[in-house]
PDB file of N, CA and C in Angstrom:
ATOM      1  N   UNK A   1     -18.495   1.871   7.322  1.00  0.00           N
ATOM      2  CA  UNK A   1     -17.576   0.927   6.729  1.00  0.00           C
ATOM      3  C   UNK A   1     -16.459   1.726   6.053  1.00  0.00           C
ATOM      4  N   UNK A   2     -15.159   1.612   6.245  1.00  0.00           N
ATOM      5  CA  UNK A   2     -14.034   1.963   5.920  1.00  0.00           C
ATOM      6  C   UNK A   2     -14.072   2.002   4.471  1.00  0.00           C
ATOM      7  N   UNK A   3     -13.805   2.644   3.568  1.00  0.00           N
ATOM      8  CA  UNK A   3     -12.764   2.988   2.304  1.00  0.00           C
ATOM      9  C   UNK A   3     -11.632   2.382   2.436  1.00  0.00           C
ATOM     10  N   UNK A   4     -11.258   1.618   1.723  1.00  0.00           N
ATOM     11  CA  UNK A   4      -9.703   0.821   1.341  1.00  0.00           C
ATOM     12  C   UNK A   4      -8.820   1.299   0.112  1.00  0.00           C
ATOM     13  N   UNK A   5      -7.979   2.355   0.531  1.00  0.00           N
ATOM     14  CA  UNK A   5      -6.918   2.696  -0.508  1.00  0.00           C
ATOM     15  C   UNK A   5      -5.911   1.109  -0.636  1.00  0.00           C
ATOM     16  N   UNK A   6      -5.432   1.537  -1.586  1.00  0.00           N
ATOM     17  CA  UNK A   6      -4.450   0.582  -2.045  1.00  0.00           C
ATOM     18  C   UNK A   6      -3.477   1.109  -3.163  1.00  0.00           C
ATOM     19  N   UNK A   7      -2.080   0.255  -2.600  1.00  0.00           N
ATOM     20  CA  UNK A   7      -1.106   0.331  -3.613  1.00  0.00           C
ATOM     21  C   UNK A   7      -0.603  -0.792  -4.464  1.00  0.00           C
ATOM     22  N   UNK A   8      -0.668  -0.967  -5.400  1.00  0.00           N
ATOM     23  CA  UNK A   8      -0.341  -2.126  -6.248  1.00  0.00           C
ATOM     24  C   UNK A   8      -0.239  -1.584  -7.549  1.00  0.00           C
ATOM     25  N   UNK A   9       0.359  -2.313  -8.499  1.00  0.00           N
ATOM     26  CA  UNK A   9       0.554  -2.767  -9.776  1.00  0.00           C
ATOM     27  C   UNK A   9      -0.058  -1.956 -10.822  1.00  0.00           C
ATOM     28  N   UNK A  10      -0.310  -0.748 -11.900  1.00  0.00           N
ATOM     29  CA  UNK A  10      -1.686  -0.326 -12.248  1.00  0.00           C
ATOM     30  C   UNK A  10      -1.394  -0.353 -13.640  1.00  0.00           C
ATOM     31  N   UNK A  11      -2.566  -0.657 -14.216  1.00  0.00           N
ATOM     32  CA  UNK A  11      -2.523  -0.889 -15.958  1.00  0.00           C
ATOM     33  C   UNK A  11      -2.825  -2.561 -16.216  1.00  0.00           C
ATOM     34  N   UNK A  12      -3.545  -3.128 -14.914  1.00  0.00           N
ATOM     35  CA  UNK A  12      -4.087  -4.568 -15.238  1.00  0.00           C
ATOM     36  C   UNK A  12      -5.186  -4.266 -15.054  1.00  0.00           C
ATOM     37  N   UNK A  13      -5.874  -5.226 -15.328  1.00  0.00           N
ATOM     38  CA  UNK A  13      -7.647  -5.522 -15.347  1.00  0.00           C
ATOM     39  C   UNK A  13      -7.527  -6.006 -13.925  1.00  0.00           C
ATOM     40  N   UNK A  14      -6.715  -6.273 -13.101  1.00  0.00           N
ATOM     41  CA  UNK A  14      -7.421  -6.499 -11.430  1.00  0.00           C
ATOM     42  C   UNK A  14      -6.807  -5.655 -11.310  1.00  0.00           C
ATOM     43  N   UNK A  15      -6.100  -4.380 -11.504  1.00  0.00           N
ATOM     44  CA  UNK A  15      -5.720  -3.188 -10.656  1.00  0.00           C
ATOM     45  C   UNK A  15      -6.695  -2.249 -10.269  1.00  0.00           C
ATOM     46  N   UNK A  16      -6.408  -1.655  -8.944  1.00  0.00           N
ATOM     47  CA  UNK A  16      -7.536  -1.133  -8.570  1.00  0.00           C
ATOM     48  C   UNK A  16      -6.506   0.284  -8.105  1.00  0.00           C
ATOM     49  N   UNK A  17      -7.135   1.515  -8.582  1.00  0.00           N
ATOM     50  CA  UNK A  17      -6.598   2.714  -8.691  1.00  0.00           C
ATOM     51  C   UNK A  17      -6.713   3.079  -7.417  1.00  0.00           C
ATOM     52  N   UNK A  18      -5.021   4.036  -7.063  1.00  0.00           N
ATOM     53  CA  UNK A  18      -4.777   4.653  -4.992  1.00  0.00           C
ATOM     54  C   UNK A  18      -6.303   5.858  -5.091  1.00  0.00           C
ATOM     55  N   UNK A  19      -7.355   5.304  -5.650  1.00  0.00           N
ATOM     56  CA  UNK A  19      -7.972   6.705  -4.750  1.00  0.00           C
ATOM     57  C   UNK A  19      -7.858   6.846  -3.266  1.00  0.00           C
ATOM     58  N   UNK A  20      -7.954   8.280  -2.863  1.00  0.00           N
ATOM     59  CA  UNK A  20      -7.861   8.642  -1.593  1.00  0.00           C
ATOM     60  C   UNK A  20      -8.682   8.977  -1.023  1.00  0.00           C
ATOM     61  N   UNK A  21      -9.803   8.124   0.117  1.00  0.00           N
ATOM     62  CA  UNK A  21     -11.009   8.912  -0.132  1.00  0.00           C
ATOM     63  C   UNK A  21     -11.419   8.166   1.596  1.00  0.00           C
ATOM     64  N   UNK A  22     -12.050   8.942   2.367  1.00  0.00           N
ATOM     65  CA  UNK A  22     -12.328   8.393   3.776  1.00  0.00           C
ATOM     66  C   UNK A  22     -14.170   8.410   3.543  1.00  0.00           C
ATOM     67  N   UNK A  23     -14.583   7.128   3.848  1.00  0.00           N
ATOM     68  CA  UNK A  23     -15.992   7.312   4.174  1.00  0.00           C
ATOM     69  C   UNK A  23     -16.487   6.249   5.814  1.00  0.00           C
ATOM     70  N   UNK A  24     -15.064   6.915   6.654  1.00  0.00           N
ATOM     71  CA  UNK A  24     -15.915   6.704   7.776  1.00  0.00           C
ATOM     72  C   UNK A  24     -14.907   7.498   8.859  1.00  0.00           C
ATOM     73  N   UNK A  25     -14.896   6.679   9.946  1.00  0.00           N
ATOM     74  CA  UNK A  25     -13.972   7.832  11.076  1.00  0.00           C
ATOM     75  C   UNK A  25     -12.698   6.643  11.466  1.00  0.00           C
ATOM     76  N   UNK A  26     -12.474   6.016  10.266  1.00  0.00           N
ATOM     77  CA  UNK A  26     -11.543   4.783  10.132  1.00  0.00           C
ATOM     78  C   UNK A  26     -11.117   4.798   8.728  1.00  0.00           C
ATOM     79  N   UNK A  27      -9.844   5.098   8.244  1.00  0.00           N
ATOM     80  CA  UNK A  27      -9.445   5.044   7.016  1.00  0.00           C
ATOM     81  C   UNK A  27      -8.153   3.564   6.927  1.00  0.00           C
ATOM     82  N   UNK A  28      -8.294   3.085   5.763  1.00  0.00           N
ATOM     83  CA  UNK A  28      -7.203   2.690   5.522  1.00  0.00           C
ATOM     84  C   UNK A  28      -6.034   2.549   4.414  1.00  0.00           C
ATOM     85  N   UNK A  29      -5.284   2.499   4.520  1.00  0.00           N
ATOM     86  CA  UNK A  29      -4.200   2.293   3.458  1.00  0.00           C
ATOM     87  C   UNK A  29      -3.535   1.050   3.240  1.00  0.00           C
ATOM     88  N   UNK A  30      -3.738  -0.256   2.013  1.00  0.00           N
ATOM     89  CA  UNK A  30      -3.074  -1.151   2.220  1.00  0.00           C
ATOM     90  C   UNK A  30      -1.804  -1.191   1.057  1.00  0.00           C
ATOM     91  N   UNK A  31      -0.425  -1.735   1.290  1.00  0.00           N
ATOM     92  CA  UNK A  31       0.472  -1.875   0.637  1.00  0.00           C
ATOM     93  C   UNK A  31       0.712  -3.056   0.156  1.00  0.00           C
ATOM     94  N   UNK A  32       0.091  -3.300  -1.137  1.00  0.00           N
ATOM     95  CA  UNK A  32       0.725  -4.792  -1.677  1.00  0.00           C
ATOM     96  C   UNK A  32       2.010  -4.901  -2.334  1.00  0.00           C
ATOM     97  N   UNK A  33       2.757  -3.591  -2.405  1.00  0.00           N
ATOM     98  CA  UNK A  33       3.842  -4.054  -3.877  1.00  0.00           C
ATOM     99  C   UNK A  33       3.170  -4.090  -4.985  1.00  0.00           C
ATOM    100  N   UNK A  34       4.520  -3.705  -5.850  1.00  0.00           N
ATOM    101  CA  UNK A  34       4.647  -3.766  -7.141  1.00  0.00           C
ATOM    102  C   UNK A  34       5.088  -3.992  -8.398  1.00  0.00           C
ATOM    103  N   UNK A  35       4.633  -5.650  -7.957  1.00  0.00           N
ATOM    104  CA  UNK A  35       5.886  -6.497  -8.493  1.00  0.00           C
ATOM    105  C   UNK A  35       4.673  -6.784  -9.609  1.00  0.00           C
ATOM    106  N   UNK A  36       5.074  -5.751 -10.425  1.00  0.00           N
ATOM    107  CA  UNK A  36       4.312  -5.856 -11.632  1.00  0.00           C
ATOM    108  C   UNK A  36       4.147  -6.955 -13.117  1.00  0.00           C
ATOM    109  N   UNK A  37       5.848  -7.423 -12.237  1.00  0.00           N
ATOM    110  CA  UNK A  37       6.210  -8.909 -13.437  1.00  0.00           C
ATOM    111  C   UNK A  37       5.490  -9.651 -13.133  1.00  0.00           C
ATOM    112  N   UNK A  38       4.985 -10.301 -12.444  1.00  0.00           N
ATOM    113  CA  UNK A  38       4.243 -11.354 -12.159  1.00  0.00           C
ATOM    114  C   UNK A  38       3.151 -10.928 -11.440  1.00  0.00           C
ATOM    115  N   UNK A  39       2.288 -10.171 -11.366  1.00  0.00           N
ATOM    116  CA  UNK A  39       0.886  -9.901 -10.844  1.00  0.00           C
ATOM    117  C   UNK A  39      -0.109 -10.192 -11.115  1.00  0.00           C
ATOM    118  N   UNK A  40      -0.176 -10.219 -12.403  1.00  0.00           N
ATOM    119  CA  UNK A  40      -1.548 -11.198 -13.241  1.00  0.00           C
ATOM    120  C   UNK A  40      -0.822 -12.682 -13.633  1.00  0.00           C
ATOM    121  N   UNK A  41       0.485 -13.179 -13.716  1.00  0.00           N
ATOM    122  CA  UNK A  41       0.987 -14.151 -14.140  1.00  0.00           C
ATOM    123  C   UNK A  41       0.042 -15.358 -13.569  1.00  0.00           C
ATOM    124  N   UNK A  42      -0.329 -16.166 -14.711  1.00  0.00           N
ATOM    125  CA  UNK A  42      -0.824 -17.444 -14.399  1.00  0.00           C
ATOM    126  C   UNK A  42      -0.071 -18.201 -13.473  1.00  0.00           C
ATOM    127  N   UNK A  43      -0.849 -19.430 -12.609  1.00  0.00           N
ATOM    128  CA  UNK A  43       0.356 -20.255 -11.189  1.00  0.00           C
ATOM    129  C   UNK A  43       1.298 -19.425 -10.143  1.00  0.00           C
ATOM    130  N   UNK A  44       0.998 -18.301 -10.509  1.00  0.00           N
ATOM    131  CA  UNK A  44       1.682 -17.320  -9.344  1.00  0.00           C
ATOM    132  C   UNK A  44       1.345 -17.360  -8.063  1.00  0.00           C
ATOM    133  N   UNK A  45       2.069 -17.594  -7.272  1.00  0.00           N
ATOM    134  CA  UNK A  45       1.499 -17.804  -5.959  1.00  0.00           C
ATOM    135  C   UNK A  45       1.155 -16.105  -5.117  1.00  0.00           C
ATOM    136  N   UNK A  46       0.311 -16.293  -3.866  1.00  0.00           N
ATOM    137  CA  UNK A  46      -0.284 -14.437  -3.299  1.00  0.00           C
ATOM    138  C   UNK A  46       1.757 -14.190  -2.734  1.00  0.00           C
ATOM    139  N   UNK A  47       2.258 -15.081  -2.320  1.00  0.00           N
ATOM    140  CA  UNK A  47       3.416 -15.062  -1.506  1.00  0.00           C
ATOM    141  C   UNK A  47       4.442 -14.423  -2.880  1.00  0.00           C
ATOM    142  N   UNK A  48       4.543 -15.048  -4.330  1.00  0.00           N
ATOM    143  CA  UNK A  48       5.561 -14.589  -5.322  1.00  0.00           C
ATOM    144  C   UNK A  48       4.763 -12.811  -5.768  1.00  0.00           C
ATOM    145  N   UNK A  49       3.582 -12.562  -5.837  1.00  0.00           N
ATOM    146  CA  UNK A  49       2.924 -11.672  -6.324  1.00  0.00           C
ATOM    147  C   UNK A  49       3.257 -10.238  -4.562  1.00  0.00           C
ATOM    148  N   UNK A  50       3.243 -10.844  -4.042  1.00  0.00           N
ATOM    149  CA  UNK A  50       3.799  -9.649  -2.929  1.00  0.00           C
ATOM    150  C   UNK A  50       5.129 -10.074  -2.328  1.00  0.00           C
ATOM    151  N   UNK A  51       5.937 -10.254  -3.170  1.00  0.00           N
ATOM    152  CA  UNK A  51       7.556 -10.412  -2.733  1.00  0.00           C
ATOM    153  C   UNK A  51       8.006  -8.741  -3.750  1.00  0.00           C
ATOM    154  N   UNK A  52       7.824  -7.910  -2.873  1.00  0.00           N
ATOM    155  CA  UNK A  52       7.806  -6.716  -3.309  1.00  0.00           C
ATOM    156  C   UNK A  52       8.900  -5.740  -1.992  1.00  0.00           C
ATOM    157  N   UNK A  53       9.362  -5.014  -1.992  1.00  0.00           N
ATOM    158  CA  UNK A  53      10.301  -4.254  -1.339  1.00  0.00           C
ATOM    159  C   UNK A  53       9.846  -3.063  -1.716  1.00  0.00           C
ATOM    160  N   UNK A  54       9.518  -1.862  -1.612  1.00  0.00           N
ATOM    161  CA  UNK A  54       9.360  -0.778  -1.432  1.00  0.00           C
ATOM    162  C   UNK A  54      10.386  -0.017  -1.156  1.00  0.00           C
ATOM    163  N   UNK A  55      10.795   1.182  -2.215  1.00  0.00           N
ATOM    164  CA  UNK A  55      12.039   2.083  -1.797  1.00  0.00           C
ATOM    165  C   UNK A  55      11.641   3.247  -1.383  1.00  0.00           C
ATOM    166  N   UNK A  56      12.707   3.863  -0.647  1.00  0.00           N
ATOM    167  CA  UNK A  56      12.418   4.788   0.221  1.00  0.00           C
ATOM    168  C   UNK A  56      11.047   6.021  -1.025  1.00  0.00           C
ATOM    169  N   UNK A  57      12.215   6.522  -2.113  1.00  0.00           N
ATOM    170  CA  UNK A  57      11.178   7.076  -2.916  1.00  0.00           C
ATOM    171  C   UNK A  57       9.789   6.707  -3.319  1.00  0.00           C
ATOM    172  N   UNK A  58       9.528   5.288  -3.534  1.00  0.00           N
ATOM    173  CA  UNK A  58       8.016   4.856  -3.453  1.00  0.00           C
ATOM    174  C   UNK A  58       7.441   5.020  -2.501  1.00  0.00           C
ATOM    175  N   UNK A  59       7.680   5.216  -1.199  1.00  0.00           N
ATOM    176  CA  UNK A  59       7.094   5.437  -0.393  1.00  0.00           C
ATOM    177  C   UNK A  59       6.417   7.173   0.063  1.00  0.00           C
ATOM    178  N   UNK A  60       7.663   7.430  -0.187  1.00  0.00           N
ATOM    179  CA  UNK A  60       7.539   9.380  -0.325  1.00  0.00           C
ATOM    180  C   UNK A  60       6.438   9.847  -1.031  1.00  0.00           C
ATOM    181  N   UNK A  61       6.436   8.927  -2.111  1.00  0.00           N
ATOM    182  CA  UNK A  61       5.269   9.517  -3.282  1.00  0.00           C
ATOM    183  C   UNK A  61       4.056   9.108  -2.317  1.00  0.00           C
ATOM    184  N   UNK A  62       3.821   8.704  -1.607  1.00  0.00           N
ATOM    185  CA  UNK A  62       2.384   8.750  -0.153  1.00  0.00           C
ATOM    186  C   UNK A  62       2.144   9.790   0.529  1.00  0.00           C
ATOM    187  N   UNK A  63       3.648  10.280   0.912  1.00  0.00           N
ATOM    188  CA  UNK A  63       3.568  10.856   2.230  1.00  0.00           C
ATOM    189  C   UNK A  63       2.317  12.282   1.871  1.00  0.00           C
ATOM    190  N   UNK A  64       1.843  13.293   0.697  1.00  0.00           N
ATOM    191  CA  UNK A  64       1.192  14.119   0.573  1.00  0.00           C
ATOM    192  C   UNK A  64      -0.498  13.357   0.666  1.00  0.00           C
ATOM    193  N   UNK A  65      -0.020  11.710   0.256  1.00  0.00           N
ATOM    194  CA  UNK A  65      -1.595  11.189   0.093  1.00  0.00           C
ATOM    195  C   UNK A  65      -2.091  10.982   1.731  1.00  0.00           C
ATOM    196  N   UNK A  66      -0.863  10.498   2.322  1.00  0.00           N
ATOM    197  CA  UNK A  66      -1.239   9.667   3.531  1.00  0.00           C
ATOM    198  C   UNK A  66      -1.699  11.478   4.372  1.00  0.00           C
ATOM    199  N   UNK A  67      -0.940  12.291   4.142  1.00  0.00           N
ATOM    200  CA  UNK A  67      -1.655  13.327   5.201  1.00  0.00           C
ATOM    201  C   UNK A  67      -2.523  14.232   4.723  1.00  0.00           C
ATOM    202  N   UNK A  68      -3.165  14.122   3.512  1.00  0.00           N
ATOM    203  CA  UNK A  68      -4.659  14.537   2.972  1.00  0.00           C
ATOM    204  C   UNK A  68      -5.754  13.481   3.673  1.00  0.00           C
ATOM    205  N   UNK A  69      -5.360  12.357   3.339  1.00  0.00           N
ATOM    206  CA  UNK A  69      -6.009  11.194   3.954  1.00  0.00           C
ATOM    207  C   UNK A  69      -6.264  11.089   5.858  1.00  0.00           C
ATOM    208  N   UNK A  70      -5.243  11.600   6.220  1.00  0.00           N
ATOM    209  CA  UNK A  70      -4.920  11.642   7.624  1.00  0.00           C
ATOM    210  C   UNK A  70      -6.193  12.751   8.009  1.00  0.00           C
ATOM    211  N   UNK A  71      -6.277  13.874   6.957  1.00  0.00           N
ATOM    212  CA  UNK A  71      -7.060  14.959   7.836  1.00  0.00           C
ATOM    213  C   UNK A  71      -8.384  14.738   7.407  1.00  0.00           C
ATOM    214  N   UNK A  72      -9.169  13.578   6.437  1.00  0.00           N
ATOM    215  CA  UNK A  72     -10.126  13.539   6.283  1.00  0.00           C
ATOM    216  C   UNK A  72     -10.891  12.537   7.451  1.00  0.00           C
ATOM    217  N   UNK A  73      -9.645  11.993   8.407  1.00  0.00           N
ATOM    218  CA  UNK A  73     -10.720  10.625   9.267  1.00  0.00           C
ATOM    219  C   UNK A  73     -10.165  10.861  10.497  1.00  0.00           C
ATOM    220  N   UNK A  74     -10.722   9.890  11.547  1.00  0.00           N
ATOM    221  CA  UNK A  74     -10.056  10.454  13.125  1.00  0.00           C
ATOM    222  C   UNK A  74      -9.135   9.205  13.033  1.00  0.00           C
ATOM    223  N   UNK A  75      -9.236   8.394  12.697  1.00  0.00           N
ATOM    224  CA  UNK A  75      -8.045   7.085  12.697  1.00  0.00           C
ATOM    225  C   UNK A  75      -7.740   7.076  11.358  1.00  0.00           C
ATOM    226  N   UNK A  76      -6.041   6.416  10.688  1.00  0.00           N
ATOM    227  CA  UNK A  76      -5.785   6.040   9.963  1.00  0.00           C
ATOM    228  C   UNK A  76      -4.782   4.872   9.957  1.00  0.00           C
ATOM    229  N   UNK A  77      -5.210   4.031   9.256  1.00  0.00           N
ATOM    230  CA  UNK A  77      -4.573   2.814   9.606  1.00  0.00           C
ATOM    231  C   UNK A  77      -3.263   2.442   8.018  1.00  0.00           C
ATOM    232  N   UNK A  78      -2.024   2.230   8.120  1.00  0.00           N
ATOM    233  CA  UNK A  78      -1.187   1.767   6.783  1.00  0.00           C
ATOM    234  C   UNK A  78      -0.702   0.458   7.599  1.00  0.00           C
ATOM    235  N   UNK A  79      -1.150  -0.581   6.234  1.00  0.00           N
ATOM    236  CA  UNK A  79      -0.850  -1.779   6.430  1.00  0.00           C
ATOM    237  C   UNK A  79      -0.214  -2.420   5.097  1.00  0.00           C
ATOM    238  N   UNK A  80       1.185  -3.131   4.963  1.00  0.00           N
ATOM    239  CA  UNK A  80       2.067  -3.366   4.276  1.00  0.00           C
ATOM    240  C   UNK A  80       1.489  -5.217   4.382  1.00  0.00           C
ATOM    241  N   UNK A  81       1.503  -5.119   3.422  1.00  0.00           N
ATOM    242  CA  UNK A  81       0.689  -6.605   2.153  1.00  0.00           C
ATOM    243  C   UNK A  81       1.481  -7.329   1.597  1.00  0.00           C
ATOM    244  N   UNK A  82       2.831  -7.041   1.718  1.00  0.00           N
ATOM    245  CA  UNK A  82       3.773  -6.953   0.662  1.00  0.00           C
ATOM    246  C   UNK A  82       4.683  -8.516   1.820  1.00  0.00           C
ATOM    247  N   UNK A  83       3.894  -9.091   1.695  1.00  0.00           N
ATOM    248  CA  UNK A  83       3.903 -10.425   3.145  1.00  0.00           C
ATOM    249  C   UNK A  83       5.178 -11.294   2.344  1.00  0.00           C
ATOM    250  N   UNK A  84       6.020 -11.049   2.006  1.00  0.00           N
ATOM    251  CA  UNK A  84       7.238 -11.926   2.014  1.00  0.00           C
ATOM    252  C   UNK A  84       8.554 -12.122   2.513  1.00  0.00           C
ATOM    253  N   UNK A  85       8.922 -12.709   3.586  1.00  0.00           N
ATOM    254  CA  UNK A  85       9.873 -12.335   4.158  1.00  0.00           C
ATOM    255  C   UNK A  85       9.467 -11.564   5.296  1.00  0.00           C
ATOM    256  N   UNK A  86      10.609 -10.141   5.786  1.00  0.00           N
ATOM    257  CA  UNK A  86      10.036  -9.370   6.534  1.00  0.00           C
ATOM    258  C   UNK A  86       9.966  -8.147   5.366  1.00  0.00           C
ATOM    259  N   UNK A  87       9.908  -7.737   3.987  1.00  0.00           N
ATOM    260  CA  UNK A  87       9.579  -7.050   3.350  1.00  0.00           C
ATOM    261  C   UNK A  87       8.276  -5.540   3.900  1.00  0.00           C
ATOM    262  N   UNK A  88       7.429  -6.732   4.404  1.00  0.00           N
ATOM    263  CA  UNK A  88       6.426  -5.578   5.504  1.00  0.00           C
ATOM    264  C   UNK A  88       7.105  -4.824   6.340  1.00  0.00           C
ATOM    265  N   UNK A  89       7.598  -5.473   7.135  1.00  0.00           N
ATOM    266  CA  UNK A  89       8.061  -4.861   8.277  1.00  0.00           C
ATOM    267  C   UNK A  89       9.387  -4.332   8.109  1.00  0.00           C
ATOM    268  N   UNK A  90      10.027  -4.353   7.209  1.00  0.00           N
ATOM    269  CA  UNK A  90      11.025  -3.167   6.991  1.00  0.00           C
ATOM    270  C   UNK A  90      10.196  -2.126   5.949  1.00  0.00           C
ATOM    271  N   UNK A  91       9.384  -1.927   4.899  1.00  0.00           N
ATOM    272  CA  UNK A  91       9.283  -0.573   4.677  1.00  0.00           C
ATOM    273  C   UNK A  91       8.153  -0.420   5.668  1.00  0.00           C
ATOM    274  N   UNK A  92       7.400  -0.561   6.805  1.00  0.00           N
ATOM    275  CA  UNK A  92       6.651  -0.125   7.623  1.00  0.00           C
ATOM    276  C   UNK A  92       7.265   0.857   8.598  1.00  0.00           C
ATOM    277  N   UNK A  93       8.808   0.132   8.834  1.00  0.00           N
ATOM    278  CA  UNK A  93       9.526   0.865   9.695  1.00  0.00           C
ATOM    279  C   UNK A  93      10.072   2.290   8.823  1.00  0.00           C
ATOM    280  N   UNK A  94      10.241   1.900   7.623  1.00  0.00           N
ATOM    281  CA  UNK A  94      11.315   3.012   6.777  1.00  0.00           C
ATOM    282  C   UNK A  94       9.777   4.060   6.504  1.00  0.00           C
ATOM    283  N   UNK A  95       8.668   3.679   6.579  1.00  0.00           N
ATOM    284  CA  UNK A  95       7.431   4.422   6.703  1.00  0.00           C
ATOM    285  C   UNK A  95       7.266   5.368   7.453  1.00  0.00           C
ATOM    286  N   UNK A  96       7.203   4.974   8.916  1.00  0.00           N
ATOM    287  CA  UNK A  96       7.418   5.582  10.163  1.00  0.00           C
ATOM    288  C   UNK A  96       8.288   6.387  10.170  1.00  0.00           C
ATOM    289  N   UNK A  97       9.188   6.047   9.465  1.00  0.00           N
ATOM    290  CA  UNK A  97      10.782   7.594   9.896  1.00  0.00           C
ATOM    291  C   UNK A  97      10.322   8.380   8.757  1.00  0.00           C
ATOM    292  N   UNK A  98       9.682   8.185   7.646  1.00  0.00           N
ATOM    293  CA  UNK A  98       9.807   9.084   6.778  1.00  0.00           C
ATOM    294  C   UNK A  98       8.799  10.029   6.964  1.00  0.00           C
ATOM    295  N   UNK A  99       7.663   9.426   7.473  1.00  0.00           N
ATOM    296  CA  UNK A  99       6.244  10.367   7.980  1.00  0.00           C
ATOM    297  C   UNK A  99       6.405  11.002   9.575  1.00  0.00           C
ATOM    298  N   UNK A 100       7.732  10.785  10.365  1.00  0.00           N
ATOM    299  CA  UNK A 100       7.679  11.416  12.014  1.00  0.00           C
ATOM    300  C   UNK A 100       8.463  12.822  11.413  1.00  0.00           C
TER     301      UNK A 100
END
């Protein structure tokens, strides 16, 4: 069973710290954003809590995790959480150029 890194929000009682850690031959990395204003906010919807954008520099700060992580498993999987808009799918892409 996979290990689930994660990026989100940290210094709440549901934050859950980026350890980096593979315990199988399948790793993953998920990206929620860090839209820290409203993450624990009461009536917040999952859609206002990951309306998050990722800048190029937030992302950089990975790139040493994602390839420590890379050499501990035979697959590694990064998946962007950050589901509002196409928010995913543009830093997934700005992901890809920064890690080729």
């Amino acid at each position: 069973m996979p290990f689930v890194c994660v990026d989100e929000p940290q210094g709440f009682k549901s934050s859950v710290p980026p350890v980096i850690e593979a315990t199988s031959d399948i790793a993953i990395i998920r990206f929620h954003g860090r839209n820290a204003a409203i993450w624990e906010k009461k009536g917040t919807t999952v859609q206002e809590r990951f309306n998050y954008l990722y800048s190029d520099d937030e992302l950089k700060e990975w790139v040493p995790k994602v390839r420590e992580l890379a050499g501990k498993t035979r697959q590694l999987h990064i998946l962007f959480n950050n589901n509002y808009e196409y928010q995913a799918v543009r830093n997934a892409g700005q992901m890809k150029l920064i890690l080729d």
